[in-house]
PDB file of N, CA and C in Angstrom:
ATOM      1  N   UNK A   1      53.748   5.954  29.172  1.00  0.00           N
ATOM      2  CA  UNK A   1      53.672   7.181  28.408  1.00  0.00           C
ATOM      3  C   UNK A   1      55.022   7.532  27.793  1.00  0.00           C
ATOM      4  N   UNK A   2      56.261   7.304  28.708  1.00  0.00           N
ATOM      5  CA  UNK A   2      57.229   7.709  28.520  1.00  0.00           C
ATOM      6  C   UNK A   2      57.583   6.600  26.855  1.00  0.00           C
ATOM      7  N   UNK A   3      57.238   5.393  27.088  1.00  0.00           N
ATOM      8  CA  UNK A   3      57.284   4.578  26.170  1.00  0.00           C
ATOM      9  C   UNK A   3      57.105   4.885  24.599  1.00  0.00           C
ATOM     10  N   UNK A   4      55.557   5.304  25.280  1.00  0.00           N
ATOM     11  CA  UNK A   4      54.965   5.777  23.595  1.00  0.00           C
ATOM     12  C   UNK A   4      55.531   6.731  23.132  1.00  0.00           C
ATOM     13  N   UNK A   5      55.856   8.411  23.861  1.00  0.00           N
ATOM     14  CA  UNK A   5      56.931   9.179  23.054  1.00  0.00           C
ATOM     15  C   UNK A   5      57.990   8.671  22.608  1.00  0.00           C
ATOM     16  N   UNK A   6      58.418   7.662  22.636  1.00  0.00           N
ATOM     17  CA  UNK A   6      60.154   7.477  22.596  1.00  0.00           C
ATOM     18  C   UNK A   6      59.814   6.669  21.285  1.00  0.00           C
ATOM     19  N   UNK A   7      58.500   6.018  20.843  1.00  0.00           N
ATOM     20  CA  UNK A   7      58.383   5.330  20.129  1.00  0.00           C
ATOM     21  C   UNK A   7      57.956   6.264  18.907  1.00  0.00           C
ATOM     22  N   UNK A   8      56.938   7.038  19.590  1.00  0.00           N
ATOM     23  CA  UNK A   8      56.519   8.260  18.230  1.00  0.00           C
ATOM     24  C   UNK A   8      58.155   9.473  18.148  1.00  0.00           C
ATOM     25  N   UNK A   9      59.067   9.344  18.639  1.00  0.00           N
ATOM     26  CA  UNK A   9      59.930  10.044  18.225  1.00  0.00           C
ATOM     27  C   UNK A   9      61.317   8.900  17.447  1.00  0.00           C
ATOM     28  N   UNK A  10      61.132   7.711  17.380  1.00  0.00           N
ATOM     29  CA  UNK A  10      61.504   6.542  16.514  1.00  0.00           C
ATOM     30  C   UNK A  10      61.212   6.683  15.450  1.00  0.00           C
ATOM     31  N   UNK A  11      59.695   6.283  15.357  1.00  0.00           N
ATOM     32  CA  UNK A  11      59.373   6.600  14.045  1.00  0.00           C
ATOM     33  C   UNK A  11      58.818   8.076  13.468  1.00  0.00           C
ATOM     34  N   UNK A  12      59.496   8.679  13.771  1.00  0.00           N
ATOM     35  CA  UNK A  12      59.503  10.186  12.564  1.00  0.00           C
ATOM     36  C   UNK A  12      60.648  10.436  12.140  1.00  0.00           C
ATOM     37  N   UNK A  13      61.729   9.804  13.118  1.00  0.00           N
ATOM     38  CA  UNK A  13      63.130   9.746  12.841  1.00  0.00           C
ATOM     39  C   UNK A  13      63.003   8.964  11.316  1.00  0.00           C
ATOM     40  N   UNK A  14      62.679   7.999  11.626  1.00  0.00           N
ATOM     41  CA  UNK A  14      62.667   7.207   9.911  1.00  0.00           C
ATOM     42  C   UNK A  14      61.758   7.149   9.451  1.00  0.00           C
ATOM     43  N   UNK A  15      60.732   7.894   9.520  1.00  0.00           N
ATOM     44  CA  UNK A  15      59.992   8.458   8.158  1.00  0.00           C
ATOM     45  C   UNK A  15      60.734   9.206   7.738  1.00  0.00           C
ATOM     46  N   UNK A  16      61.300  10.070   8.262  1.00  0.00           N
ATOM     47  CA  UNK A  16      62.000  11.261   7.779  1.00  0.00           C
ATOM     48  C   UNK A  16      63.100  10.863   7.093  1.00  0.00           C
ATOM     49  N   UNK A  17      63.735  10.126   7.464  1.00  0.00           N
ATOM     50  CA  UNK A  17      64.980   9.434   6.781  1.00  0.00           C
ATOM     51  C   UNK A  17      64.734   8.916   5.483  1.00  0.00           C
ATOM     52  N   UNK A  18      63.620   7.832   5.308  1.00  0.00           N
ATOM     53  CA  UNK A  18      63.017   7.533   4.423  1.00  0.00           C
ATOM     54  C   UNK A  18      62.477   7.606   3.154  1.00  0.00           C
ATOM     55  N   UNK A  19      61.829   8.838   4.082  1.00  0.00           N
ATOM     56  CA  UNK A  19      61.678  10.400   2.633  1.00  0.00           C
ATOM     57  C   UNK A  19      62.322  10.972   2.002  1.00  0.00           C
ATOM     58  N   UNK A  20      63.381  10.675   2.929  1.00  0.00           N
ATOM     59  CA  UNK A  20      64.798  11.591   2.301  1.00  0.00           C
ATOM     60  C   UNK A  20      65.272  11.021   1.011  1.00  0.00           C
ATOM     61  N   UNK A  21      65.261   9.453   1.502  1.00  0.00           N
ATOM     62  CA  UNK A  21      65.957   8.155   0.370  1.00  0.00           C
ATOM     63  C   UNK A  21      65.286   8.190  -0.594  1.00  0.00           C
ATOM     64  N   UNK A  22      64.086   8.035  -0.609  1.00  0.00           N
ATOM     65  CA  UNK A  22      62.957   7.809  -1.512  1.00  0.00           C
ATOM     66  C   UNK A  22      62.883   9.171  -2.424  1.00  0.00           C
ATOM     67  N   UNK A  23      63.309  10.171  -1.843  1.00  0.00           N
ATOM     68  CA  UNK A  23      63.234  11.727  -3.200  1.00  0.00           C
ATOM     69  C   UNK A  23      64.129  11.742  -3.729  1.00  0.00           C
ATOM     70  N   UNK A  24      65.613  10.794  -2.714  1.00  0.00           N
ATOM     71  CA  UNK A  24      66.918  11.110  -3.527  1.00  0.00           C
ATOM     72  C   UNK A  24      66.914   9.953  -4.605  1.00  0.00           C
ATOM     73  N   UNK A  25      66.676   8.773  -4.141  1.00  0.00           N
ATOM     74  CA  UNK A  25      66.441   7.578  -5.411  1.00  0.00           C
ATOM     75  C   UNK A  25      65.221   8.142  -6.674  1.00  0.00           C
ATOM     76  N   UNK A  26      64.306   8.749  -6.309  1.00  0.00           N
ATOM     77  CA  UNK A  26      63.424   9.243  -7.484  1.00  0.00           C
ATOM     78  C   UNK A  26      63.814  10.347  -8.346  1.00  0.00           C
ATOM     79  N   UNK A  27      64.608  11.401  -7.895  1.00  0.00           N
ATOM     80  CA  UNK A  27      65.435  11.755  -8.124  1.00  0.00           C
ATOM     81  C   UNK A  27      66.479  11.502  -9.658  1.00  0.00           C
ATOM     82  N   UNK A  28      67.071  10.458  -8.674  1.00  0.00           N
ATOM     83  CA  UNK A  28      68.367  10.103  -9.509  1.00  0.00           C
ATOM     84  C   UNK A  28      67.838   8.771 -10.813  1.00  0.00           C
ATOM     85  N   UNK A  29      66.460   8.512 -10.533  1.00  0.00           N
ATOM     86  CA  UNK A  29      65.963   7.745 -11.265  1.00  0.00           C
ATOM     87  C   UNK A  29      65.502   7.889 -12.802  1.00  0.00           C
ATOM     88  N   UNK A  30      64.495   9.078 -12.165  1.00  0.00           N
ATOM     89  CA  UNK A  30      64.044  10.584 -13.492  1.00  0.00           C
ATOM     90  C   UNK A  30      64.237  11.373 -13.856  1.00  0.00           C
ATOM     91  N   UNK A  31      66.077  11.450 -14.993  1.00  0.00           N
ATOM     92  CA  UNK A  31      66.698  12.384 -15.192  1.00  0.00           C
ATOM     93  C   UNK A  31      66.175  13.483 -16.376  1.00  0.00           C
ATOM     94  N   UNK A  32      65.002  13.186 -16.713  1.00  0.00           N
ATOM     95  CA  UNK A  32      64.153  14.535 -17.473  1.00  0.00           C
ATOM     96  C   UNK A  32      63.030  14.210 -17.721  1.00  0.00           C
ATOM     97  N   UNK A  33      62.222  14.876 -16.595  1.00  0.00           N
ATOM     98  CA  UNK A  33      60.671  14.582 -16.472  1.00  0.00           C
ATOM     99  C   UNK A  33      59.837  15.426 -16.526  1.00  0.00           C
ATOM    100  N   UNK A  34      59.512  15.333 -18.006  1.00  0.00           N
ATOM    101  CA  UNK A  34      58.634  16.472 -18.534  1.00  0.00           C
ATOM    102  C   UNK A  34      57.028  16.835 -17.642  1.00  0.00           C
ATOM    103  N   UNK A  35      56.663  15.802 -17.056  1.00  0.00           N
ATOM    104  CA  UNK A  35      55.418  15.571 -16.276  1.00  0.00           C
ATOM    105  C   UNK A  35      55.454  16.845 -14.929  1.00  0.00           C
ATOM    106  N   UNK A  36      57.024  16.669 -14.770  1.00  0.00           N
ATOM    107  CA  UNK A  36      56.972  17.573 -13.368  1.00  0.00           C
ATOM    108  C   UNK A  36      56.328  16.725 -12.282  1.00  0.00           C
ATOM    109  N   UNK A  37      56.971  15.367 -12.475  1.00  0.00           N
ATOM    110  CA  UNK A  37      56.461  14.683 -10.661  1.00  0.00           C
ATOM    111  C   UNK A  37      57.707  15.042  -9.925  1.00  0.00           C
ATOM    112  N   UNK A  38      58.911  15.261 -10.124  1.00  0.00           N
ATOM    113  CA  UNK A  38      59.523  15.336  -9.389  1.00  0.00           C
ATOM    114  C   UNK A  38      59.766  16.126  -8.323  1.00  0.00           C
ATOM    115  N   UNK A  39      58.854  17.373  -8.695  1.00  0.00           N
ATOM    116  CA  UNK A  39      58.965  19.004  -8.006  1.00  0.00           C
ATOM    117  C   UNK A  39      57.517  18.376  -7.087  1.00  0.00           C
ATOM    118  N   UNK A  40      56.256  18.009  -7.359  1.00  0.00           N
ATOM    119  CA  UNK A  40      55.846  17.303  -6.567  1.00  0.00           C
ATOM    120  C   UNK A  40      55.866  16.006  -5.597  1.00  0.00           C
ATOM    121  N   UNK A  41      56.527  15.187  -5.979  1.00  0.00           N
ATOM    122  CA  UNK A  41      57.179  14.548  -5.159  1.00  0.00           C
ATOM    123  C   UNK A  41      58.354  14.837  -4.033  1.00  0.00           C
ATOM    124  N   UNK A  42      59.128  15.846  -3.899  1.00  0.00           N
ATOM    125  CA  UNK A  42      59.684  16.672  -3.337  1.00  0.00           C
ATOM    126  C   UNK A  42      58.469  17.868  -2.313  1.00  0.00           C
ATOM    127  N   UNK A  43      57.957  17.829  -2.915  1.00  0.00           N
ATOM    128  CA  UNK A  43      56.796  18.941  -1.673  1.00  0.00           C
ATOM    129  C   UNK A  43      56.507  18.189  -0.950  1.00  0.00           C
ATOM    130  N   UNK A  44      56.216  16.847  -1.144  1.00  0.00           N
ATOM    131  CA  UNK A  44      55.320  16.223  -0.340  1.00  0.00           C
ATOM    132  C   UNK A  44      55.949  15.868   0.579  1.00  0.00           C
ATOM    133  N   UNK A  45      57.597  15.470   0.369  1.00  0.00           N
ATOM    134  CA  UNK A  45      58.575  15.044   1.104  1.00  0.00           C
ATOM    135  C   UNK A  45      58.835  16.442   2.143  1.00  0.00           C
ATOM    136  N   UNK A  46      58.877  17.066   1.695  1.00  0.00           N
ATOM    137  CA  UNK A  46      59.373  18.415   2.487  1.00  0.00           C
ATOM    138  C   UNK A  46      58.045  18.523   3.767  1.00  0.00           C
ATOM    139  N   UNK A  47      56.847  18.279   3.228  1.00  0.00           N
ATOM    140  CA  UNK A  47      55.982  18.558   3.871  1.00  0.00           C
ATOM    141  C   UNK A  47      55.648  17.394   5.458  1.00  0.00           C
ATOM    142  N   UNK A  48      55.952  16.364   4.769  1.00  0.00           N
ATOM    143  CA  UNK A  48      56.246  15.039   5.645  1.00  0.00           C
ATOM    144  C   UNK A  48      57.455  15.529   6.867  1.00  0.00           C
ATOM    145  N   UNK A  49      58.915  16.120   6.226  1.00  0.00           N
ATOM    146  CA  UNK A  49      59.694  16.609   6.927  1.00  0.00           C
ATOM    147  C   UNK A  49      59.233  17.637   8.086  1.00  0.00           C
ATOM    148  N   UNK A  50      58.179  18.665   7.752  1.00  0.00           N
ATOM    149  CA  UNK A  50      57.828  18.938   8.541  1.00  0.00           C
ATOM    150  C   UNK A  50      57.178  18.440   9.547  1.00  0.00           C
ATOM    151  N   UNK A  51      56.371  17.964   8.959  1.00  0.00           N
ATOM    152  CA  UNK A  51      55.277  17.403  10.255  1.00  0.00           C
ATOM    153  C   UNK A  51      56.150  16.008  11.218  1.00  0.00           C
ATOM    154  N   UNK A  52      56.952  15.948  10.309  1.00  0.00           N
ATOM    155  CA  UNK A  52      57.658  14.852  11.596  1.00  0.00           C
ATOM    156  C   UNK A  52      58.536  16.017  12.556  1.00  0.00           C
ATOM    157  N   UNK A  53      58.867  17.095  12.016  1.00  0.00           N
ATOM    158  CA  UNK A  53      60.079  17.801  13.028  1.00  0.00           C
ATOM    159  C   UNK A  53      58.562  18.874  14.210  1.00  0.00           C
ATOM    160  N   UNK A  54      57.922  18.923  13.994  1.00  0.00           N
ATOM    161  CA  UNK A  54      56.605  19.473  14.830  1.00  0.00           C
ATOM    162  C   UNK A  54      56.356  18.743  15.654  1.00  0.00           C
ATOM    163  N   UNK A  55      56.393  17.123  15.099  1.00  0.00           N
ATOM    164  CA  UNK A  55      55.477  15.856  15.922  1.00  0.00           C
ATOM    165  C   UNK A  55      57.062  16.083  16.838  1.00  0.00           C
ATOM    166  N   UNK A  56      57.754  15.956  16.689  1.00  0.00           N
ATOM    167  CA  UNK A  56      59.298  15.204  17.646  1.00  0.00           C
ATOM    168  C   UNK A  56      59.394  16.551  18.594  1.00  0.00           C
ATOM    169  N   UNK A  57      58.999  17.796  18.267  1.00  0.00           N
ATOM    170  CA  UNK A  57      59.383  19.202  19.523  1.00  0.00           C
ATOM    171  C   UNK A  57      58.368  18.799  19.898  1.00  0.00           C
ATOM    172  N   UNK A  58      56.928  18.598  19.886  1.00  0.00           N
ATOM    173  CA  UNK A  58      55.933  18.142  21.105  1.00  0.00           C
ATOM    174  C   UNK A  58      56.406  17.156  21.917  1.00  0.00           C
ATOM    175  N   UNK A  59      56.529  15.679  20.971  1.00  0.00           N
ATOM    176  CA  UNK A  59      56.777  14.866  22.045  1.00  0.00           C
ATOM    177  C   UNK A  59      58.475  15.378  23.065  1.00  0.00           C
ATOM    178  N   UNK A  60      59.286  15.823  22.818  1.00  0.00           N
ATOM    179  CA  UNK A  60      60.064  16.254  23.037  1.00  0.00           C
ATOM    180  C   UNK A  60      59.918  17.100  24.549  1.00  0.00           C
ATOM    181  N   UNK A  61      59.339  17.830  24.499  1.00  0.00           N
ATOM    182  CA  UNK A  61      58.337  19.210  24.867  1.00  0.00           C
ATOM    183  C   UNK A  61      57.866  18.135  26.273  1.00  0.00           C
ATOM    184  N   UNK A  62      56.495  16.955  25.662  1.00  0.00           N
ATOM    185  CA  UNK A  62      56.033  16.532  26.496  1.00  0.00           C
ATOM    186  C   UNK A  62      56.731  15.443  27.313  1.00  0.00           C
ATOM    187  N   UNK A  63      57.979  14.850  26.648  1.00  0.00           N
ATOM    188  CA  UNK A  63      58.710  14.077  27.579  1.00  0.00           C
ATOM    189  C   UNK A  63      59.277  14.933  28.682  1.00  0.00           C
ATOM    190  N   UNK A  64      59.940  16.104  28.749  1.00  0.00           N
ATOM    191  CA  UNK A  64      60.671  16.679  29.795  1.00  0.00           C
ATOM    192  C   UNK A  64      59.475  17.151  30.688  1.00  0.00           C
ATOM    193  N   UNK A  65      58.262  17.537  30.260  1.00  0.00           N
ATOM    194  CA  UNK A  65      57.312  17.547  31.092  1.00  0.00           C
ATOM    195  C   UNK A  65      57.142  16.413  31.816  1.00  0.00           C
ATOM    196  N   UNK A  66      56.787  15.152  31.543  1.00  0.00           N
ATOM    197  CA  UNK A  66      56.698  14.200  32.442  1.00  0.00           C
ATOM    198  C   UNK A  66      57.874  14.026  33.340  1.00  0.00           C
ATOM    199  N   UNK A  67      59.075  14.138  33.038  1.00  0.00           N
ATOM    200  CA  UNK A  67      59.800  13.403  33.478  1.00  0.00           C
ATOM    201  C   UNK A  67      60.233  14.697  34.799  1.00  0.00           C
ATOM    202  N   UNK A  68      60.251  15.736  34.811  1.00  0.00           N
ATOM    203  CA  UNK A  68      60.428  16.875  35.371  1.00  0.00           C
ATOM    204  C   UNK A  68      61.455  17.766  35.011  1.00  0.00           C
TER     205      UNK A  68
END
């Protein structure tokens, strides 16, 4: 158990990281984008950010529970 948290708190670490790279390279890619993906592409990232920092205080949460 202890395993699998450590593994689901791995990877949100670098999703999150990821997301980060990937808005800042899209970003710096599409310097006038009349379409407006960029303001959506950025929510989605933000939104990802969240749900990885929610997922990591549970497992977080539930590791010190197991462990005592």
């Amino acid at each position: 158990m202890i395993f699998f948290l450590n593994l689901i708190i791995l990877l949100m670490v670098v999703l999150t990281f990821l997301s980060l790279i990937a808005g800042l390279l899209y970003t710096a890619k599409s310097k006038n984008d009349p379409s407006n993906k960029i303001n959506k592409f950025m929510r989605y990232r933000v939104f990802l950010q969240f749900f990885a920092i929610v997922i990591l205080v549970i497992a977080i949460y539930a590791k010190k529970q197991i462990i005592g």
